[in-house]
PDB file of N, CA and C in Angstrom:
ATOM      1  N   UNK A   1      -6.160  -8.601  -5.140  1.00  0.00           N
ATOM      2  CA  UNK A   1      -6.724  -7.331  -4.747  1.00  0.00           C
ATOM      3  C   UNK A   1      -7.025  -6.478  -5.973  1.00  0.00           C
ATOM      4  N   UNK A   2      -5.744  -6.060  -6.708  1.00  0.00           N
ATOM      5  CA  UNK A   2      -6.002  -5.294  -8.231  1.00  0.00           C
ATOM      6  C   UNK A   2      -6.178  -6.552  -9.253  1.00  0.00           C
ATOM      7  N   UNK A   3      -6.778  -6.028  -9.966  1.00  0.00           N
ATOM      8  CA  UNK A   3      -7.044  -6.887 -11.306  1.00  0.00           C
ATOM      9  C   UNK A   3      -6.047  -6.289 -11.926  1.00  0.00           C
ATOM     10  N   UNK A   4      -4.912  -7.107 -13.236  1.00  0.00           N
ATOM     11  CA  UNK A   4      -4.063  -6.181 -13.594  1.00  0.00           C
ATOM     12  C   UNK A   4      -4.294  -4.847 -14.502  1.00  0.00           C
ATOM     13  N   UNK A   5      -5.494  -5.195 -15.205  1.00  0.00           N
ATOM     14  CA  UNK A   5      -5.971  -3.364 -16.025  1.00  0.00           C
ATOM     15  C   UNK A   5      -6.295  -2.190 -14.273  1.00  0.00           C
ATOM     16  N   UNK A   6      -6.565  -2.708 -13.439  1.00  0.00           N
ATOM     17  CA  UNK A   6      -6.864  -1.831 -12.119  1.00  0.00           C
ATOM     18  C   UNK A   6      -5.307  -1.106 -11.965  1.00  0.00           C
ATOM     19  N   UNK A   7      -4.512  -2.330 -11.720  1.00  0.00           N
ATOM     20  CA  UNK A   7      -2.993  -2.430 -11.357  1.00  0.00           C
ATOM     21  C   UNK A   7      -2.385  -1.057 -12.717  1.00  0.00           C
ATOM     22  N   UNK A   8      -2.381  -1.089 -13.793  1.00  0.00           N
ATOM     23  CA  UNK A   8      -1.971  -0.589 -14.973  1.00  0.00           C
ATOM     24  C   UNK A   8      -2.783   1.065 -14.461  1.00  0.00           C
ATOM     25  N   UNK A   9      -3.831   1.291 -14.266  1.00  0.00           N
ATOM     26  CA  UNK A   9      -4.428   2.649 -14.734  1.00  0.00           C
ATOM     27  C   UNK A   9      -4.025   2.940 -12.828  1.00  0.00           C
ATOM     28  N   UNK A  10      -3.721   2.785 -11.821  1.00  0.00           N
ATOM     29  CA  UNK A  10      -3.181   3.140 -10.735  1.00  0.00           C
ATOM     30  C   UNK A  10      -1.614   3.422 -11.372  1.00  0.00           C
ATOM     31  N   UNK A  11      -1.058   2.620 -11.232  1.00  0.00           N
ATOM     32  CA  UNK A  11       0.504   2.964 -12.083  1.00  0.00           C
ATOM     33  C   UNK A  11       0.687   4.451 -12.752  1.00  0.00           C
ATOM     34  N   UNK A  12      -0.624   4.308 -13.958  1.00  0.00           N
ATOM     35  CA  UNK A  12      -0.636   6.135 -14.528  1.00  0.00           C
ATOM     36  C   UNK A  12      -0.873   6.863 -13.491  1.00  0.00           C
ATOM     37  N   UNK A  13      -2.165   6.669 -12.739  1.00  0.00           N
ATOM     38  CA  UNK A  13      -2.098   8.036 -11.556  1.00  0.00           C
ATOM     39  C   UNK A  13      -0.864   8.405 -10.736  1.00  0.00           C
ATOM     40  N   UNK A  14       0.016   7.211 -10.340  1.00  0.00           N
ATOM     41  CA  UNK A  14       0.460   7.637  -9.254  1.00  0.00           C
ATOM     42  C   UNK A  14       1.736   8.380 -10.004  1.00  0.00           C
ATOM     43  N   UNK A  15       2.218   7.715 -11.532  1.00  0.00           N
ATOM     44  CA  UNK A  15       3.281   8.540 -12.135  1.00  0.00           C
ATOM     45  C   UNK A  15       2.675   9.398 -12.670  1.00  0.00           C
ATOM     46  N   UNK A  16       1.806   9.758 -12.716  1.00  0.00           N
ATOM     47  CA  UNK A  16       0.944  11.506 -13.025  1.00  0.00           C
ATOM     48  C   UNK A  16       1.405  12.662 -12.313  1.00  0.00           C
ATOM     49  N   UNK A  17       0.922  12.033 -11.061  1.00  0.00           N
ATOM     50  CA  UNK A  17       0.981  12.628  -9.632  1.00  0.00           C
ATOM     51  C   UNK A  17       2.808  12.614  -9.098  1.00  0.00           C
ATOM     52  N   UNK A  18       3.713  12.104  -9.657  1.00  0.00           N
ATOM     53  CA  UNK A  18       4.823  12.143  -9.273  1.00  0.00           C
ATOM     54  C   UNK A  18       5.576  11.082  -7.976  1.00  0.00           C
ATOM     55  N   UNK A  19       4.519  10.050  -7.801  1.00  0.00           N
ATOM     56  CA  UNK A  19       4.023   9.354  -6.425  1.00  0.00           C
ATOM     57  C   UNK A  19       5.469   8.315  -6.810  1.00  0.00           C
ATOM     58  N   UNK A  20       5.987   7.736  -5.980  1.00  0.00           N
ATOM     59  CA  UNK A  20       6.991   6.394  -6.541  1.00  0.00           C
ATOM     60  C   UNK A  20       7.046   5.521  -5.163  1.00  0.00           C
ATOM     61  N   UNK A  21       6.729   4.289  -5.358  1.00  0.00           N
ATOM     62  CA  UNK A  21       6.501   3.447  -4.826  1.00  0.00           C
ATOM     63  C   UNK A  21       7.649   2.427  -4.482  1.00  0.00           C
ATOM     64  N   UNK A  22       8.110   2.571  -3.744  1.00  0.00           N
ATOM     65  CA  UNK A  22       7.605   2.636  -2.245  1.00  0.00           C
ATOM     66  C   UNK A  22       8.414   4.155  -2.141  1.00  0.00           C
ATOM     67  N   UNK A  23       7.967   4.938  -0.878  1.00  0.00           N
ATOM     68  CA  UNK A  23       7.306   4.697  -0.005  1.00  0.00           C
ATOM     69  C   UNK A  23       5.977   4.983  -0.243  1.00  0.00           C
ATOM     70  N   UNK A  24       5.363   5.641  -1.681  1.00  0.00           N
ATOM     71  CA  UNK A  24       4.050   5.995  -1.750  1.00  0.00           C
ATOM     72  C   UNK A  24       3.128   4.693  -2.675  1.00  0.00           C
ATOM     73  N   UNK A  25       1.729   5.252  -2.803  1.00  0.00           N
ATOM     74  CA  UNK A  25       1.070   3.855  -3.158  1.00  0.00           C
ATOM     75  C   UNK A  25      -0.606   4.636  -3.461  1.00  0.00           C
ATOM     76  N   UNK A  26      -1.431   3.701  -3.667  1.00  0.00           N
ATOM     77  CA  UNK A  26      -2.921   4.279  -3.537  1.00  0.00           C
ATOM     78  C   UNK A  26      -3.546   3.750  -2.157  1.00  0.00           C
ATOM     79  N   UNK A  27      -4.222   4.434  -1.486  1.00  0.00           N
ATOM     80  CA  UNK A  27      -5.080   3.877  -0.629  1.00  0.00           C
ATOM     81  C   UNK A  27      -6.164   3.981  -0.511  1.00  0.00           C
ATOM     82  N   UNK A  28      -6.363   2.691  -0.111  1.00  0.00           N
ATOM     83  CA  UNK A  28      -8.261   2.457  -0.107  1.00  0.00           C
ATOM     84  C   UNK A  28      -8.623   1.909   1.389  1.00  0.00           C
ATOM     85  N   UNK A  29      -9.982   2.828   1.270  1.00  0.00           N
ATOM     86  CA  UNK A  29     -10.558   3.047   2.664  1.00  0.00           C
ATOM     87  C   UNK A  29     -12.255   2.930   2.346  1.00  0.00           C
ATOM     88  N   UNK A  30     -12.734   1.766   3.153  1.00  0.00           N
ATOM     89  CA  UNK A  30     -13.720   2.153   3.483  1.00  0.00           C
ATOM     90  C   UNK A  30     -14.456   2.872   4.150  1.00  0.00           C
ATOM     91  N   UNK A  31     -15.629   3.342   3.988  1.00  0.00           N
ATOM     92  CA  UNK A  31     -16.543   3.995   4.652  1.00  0.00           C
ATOM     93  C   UNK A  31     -18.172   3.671   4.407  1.00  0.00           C
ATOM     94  N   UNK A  32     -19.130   4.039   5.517  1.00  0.00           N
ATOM     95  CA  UNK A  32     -20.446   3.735   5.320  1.00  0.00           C
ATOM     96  C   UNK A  32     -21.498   4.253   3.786  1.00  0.00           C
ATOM     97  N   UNK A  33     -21.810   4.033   3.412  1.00  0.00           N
ATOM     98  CA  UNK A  33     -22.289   4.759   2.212  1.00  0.00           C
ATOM     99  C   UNK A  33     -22.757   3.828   0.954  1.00  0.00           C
ATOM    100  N   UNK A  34     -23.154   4.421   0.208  1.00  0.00           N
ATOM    101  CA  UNK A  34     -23.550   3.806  -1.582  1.00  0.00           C
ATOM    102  C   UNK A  34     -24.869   3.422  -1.075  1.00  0.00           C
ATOM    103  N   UNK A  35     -25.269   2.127  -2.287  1.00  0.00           N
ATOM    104  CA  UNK A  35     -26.469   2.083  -1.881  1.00  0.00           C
ATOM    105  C   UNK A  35     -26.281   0.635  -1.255  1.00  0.00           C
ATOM    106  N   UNK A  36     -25.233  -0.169  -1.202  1.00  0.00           N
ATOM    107  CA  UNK A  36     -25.272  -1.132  -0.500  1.00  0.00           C
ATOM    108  C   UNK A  36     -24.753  -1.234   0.721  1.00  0.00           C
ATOM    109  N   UNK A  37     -24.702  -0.038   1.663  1.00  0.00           N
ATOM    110  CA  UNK A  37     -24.110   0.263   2.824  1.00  0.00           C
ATOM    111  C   UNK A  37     -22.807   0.414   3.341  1.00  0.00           C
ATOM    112  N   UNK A  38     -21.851  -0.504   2.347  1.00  0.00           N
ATOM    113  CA  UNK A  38     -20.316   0.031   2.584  1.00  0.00           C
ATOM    114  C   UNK A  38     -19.566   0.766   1.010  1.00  0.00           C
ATOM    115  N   UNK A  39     -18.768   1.505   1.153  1.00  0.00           N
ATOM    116  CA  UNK A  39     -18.231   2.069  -0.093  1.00  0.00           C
ATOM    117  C   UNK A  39     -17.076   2.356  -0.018  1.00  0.00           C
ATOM    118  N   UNK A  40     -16.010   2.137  -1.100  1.00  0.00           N
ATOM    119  CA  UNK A  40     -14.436   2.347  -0.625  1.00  0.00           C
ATOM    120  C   UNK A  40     -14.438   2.955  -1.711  1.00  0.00           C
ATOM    121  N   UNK A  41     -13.128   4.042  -1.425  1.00  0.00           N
ATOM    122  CA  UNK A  41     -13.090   5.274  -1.897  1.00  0.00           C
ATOM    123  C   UNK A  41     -11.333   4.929  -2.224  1.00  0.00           C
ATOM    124  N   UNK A  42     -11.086   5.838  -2.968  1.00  0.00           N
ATOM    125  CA  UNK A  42      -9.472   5.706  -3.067  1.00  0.00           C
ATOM    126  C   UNK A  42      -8.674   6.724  -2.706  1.00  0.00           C
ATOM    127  N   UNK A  43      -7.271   6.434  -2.547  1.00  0.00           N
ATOM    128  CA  UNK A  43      -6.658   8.296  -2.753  1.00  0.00           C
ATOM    129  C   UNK A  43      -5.480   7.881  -2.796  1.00  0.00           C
ATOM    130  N   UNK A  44      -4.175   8.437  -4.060  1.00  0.00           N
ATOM    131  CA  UNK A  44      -2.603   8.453  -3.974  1.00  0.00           C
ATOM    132  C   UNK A  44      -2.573   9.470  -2.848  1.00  0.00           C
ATOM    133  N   UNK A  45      -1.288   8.471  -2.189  1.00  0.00           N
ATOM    134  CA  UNK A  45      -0.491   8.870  -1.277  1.00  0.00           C
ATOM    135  C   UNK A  45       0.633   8.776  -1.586  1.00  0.00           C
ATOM    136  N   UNK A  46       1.714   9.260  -0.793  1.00  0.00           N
ATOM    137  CA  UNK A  46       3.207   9.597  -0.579  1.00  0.00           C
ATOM    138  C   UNK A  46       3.887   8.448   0.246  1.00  0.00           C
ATOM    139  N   UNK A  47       2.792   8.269   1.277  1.00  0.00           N
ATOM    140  CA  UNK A  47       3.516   7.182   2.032  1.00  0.00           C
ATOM    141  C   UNK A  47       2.309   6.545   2.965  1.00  0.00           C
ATOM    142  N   UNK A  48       2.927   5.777   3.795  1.00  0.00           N
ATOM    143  CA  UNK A  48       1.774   4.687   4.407  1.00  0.00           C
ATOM    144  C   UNK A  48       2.260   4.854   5.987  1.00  0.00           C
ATOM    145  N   UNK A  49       0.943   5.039   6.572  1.00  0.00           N
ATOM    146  CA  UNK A  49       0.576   4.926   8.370  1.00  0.00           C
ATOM    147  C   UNK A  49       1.392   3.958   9.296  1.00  0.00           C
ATOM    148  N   UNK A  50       2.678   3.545  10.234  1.00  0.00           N
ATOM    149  CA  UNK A  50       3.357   2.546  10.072  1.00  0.00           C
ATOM    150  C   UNK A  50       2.089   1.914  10.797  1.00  0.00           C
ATOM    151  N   UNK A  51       0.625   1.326  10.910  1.00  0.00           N
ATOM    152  CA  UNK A  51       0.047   0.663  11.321  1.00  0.00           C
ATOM    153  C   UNK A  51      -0.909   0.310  10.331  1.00  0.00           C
ATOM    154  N   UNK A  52      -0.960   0.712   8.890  1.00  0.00           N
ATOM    155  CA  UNK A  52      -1.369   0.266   7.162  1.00  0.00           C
ATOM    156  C   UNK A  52      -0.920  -1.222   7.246  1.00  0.00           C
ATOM    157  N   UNK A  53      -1.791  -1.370   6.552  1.00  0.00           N
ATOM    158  CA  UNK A  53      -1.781  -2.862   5.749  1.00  0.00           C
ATOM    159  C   UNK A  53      -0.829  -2.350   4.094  1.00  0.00           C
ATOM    160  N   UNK A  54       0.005  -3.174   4.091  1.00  0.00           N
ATOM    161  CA  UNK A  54       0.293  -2.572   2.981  1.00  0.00           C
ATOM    162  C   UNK A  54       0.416  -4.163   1.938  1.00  0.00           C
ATOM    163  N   UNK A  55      -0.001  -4.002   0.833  1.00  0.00           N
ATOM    164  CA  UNK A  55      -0.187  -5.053  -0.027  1.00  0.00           C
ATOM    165  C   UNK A  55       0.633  -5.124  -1.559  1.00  0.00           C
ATOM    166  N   UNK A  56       1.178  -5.502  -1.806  1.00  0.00           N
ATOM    167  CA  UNK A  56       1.691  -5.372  -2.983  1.00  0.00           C
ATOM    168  C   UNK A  56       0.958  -6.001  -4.545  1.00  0.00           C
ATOM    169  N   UNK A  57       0.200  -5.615  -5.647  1.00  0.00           N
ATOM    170  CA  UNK A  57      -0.856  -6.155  -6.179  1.00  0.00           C
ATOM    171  C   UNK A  57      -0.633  -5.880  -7.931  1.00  0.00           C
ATOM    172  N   UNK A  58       0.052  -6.577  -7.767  1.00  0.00           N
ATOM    173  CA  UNK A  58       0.689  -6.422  -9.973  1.00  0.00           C
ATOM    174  C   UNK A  58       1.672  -4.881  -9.863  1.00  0.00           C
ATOM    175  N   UNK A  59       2.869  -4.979  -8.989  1.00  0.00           N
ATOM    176  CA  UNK A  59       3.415  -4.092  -8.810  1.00  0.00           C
ATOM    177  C   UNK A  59       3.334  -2.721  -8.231  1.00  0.00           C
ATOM    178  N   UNK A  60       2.022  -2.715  -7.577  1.00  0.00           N
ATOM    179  CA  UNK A  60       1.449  -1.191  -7.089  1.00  0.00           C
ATOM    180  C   UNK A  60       1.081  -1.656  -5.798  1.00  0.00           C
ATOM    181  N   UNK A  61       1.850  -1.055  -4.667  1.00  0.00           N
ATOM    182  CA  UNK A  61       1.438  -0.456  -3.888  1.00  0.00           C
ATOM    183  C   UNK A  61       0.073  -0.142  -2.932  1.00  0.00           C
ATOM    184  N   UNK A  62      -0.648  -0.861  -2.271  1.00  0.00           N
ATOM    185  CA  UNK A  62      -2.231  -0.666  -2.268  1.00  0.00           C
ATOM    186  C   UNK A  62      -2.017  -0.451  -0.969  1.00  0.00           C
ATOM    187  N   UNK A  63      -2.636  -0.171  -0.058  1.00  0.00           N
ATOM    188  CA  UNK A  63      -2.210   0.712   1.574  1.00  0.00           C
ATOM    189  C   UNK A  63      -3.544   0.616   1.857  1.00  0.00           C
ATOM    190  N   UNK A  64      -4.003  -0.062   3.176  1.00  0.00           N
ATOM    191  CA  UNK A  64      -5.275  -0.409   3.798  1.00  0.00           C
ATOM    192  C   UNK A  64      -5.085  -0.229   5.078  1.00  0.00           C
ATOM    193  N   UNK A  65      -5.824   0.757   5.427  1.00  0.00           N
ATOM    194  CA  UNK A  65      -5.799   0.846   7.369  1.00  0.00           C
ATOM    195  C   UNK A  65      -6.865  -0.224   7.838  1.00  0.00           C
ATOM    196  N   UNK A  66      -6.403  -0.332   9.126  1.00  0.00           N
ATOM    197  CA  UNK A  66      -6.586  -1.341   9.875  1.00  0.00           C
ATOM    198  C   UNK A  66      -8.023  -1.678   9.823  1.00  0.00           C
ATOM    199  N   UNK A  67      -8.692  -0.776  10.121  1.00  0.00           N
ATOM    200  CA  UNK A  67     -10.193  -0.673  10.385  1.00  0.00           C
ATOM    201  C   UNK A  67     -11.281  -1.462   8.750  1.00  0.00           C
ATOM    202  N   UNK A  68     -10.456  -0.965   7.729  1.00  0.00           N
ATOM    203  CA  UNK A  68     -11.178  -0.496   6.478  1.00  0.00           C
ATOM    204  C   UNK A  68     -10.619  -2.354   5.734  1.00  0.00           C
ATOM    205  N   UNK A  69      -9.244  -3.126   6.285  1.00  0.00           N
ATOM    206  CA  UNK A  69      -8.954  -4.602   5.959  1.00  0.00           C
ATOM    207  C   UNK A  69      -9.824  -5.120   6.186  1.00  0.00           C
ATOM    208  N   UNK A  70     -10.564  -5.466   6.888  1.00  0.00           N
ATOM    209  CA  UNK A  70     -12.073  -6.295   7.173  1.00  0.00           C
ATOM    210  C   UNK A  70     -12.876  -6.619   6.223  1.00  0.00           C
ATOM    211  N   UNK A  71     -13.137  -5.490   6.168  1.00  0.00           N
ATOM    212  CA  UNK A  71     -13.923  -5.380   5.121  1.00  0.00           C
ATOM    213  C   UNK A  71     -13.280  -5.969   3.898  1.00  0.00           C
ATOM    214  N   UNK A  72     -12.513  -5.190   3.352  1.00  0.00           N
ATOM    215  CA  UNK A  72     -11.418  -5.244   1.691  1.00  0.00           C
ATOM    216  C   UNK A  72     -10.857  -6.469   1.597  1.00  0.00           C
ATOM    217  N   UNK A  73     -10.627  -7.626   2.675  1.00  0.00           N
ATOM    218  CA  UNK A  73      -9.573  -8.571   2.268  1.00  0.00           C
ATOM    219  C   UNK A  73      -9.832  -9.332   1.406  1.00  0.00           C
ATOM    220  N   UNK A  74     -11.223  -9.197   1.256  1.00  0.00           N
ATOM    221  CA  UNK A  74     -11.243 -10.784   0.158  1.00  0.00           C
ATOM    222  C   UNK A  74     -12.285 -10.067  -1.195  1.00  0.00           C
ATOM    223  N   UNK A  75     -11.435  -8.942  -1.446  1.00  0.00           N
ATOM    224  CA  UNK A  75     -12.220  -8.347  -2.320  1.00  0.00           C
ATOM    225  C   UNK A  75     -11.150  -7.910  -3.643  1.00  0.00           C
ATOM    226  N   UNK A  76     -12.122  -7.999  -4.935  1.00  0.00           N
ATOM    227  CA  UNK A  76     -11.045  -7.649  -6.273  1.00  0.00           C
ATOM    228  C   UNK A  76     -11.733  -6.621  -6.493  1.00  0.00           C
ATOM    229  N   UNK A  77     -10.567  -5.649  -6.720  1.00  0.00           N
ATOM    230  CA  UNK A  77     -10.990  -4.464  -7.507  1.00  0.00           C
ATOM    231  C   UNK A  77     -10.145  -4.195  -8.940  1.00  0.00           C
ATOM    232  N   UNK A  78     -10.956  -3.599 -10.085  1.00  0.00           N
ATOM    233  CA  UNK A  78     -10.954  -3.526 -11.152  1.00  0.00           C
ATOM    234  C   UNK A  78     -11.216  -2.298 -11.913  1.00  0.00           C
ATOM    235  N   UNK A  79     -10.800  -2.125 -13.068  1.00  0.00           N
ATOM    236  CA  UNK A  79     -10.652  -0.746 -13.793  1.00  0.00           C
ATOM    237  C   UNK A  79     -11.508  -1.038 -14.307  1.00  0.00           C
ATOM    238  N   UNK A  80     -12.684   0.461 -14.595  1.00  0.00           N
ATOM    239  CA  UNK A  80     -13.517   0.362 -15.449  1.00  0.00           C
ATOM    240  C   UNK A  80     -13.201   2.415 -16.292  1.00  0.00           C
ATOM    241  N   UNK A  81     -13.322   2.162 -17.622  1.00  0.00           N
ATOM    242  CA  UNK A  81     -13.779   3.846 -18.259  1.00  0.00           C
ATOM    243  C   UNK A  81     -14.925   3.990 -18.768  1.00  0.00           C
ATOM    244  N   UNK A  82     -16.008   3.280 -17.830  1.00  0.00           N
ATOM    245  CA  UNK A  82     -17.627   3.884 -17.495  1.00  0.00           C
ATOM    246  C   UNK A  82     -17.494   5.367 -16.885  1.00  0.00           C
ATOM    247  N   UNK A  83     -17.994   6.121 -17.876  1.00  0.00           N
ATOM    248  CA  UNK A  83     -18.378   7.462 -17.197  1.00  0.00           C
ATOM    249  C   UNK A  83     -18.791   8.007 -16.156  1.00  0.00           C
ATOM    250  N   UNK A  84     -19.868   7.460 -15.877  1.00  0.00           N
ATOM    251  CA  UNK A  84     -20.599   6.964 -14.777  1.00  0.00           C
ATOM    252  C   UNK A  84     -20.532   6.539 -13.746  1.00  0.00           C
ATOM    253  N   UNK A  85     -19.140   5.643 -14.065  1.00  0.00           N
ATOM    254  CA  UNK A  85     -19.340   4.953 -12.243  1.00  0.00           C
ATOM    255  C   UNK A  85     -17.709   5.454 -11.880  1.00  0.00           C
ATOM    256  N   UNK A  86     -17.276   5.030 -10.682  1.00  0.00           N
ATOM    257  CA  UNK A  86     -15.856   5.402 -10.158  1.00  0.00           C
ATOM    258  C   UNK A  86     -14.412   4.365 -11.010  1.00  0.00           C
ATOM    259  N   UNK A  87     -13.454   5.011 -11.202  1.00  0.00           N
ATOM    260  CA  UNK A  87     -12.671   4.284 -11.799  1.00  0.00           C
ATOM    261  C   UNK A  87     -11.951   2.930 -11.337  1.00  0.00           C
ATOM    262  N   UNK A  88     -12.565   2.193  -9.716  1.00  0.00           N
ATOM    263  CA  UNK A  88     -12.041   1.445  -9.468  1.00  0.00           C
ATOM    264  C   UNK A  88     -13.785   0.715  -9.444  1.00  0.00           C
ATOM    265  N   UNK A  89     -13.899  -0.611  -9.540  1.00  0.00           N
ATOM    266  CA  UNK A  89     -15.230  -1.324  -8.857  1.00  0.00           C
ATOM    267  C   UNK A  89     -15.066  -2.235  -8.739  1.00  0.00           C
ATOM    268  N   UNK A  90     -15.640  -2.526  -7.643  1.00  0.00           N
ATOM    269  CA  UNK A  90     -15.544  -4.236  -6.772  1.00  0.00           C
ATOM    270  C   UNK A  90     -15.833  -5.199  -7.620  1.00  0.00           C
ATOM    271  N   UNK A  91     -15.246  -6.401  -7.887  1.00  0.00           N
ATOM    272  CA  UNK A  91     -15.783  -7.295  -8.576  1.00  0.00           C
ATOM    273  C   UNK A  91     -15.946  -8.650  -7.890  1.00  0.00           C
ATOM    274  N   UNK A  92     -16.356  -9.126  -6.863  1.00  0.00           N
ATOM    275  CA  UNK A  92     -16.257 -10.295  -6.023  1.00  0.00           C
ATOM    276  C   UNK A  92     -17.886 -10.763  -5.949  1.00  0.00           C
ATOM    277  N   UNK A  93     -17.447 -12.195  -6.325  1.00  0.00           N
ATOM    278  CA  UNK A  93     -18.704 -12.995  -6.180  1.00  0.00           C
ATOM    279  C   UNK A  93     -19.206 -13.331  -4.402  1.00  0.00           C
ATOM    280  N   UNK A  94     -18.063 -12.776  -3.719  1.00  0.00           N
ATOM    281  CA  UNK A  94     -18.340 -13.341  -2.566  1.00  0.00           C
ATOM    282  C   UNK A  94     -19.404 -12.411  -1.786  1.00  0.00           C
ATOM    283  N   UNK A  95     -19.326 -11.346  -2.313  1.00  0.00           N
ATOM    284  CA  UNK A  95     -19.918  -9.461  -1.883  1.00  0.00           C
ATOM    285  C   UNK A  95     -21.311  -9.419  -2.441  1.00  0.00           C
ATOM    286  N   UNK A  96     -22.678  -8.798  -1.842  1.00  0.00           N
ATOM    287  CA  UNK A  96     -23.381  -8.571  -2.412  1.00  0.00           C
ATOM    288  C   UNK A  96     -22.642  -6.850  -2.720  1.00  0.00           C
ATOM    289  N   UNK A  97     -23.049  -6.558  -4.613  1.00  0.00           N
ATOM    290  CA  UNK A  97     -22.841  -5.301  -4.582  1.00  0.00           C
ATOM    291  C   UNK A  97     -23.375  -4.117  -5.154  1.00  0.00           C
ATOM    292  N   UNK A  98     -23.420  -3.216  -5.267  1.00  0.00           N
ATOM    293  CA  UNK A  98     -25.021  -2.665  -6.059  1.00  0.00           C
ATOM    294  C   UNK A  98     -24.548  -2.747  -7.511  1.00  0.00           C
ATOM    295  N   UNK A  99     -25.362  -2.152  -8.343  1.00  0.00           N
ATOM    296  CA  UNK A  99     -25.693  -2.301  -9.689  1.00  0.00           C
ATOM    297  C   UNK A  99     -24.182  -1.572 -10.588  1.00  0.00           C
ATOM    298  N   UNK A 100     -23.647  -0.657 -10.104  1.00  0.00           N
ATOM    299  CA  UNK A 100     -22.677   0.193 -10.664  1.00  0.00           C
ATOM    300  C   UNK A 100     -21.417  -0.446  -9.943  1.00  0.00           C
ATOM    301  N   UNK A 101     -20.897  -1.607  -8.877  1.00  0.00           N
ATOM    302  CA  UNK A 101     -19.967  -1.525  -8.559  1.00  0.00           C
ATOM    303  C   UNK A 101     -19.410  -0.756  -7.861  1.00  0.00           C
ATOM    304  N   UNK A 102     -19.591   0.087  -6.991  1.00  0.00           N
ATOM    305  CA  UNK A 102     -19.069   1.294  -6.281  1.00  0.00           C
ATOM    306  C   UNK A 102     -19.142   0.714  -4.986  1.00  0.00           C
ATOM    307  N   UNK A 103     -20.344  -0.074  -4.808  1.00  0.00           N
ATOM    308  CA  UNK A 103     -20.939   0.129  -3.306  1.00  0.00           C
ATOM    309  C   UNK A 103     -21.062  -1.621  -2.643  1.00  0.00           C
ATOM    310  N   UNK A 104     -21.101  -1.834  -1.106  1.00  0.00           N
ATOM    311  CA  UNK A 104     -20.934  -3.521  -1.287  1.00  0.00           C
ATOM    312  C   UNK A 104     -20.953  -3.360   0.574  1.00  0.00           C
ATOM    313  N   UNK A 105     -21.744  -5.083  -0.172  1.00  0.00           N
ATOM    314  CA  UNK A 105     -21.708  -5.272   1.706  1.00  0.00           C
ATOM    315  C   UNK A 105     -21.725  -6.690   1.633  1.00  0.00           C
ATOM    316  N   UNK A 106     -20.912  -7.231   2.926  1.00  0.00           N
ATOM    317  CA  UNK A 106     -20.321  -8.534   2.642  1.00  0.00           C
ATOM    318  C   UNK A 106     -21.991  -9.333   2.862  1.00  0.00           C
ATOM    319  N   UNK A 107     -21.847 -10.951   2.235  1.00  0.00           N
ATOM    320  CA  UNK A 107     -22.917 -11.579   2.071  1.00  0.00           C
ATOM    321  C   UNK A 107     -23.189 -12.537   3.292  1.00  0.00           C
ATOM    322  N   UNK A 108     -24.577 -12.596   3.729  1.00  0.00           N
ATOM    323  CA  UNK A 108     -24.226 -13.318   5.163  1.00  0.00           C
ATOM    324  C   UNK A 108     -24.320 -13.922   5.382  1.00  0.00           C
ATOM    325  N   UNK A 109     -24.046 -15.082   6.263  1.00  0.00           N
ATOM    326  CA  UNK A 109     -23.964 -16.166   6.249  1.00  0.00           C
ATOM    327  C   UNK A 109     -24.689 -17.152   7.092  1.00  0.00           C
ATOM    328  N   UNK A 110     -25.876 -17.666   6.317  1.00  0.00           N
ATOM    329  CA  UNK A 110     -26.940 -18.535   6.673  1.00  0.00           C
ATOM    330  C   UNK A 110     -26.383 -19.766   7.238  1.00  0.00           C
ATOM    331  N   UNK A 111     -27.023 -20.241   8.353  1.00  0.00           N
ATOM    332  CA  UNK A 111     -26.680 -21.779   8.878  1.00  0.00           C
ATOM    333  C   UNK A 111     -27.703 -22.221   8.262  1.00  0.00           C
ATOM    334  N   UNK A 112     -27.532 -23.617   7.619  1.00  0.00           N
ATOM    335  CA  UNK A 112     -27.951 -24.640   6.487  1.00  0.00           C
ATOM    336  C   UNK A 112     -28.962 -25.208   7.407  1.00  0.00           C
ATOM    337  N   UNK A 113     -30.274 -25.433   6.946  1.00  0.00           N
ATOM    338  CA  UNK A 113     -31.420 -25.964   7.683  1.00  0.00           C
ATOM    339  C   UNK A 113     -31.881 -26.993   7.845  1.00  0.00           C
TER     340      UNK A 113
END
């Protein structure tokens, strides 16, 4: 799920933020958006929904509601300090995803002719 530099710069936020794991963690949620139609967003939390997916990923904590796993399960996310783009971005060959990494929609799947 985290790549370990992803895993490492979550670790600083959440001991920034005072967050300690367990019971708190980061969570990621999708929603409709970017330019490739789905976009997951992040946010430290304190604690997790008892109906969260909760994942454990190079020692951190990652918290996925039910709805937003579908999407995320077979996806790596990774640290980037591009100015520009968001500090987490998808990196999966399996995802089509736009140009900056932010944004992604799963790839579909053709029956062979």
């Amino acid at each position: 799920m985290l790549t370990p530099r992803a895993a490492e710069y979550a670790k600083k936020l959440l001991e920034k933020e005072g967050i300690k794991c367990p019971p708190g963690g980061i969570r990621f949620k999708v929603k409709a958006g970017g330019c490739s139609g789905l976009e997951c967003n992040h946010e430290l939390v304190r604690t997790d929904d008892r109906h969260d997916v909760v994942i454990i990923s190079h020692g951190v904590r990652v918290i996925i509601d039910p709805k937003s796993m579908a999407a995320l399960k077979d996806i790596e996310l990774d640290h980037t300090e591009n100015l520009t783009d968001k500090p987490f971005v998808i990196t999966n060959k399996d995802l089509n995803t736009c140009g900056c990494g932010t944004s992604f929609q799963p790839k579909e799947n053709k029956p062979k002719t």
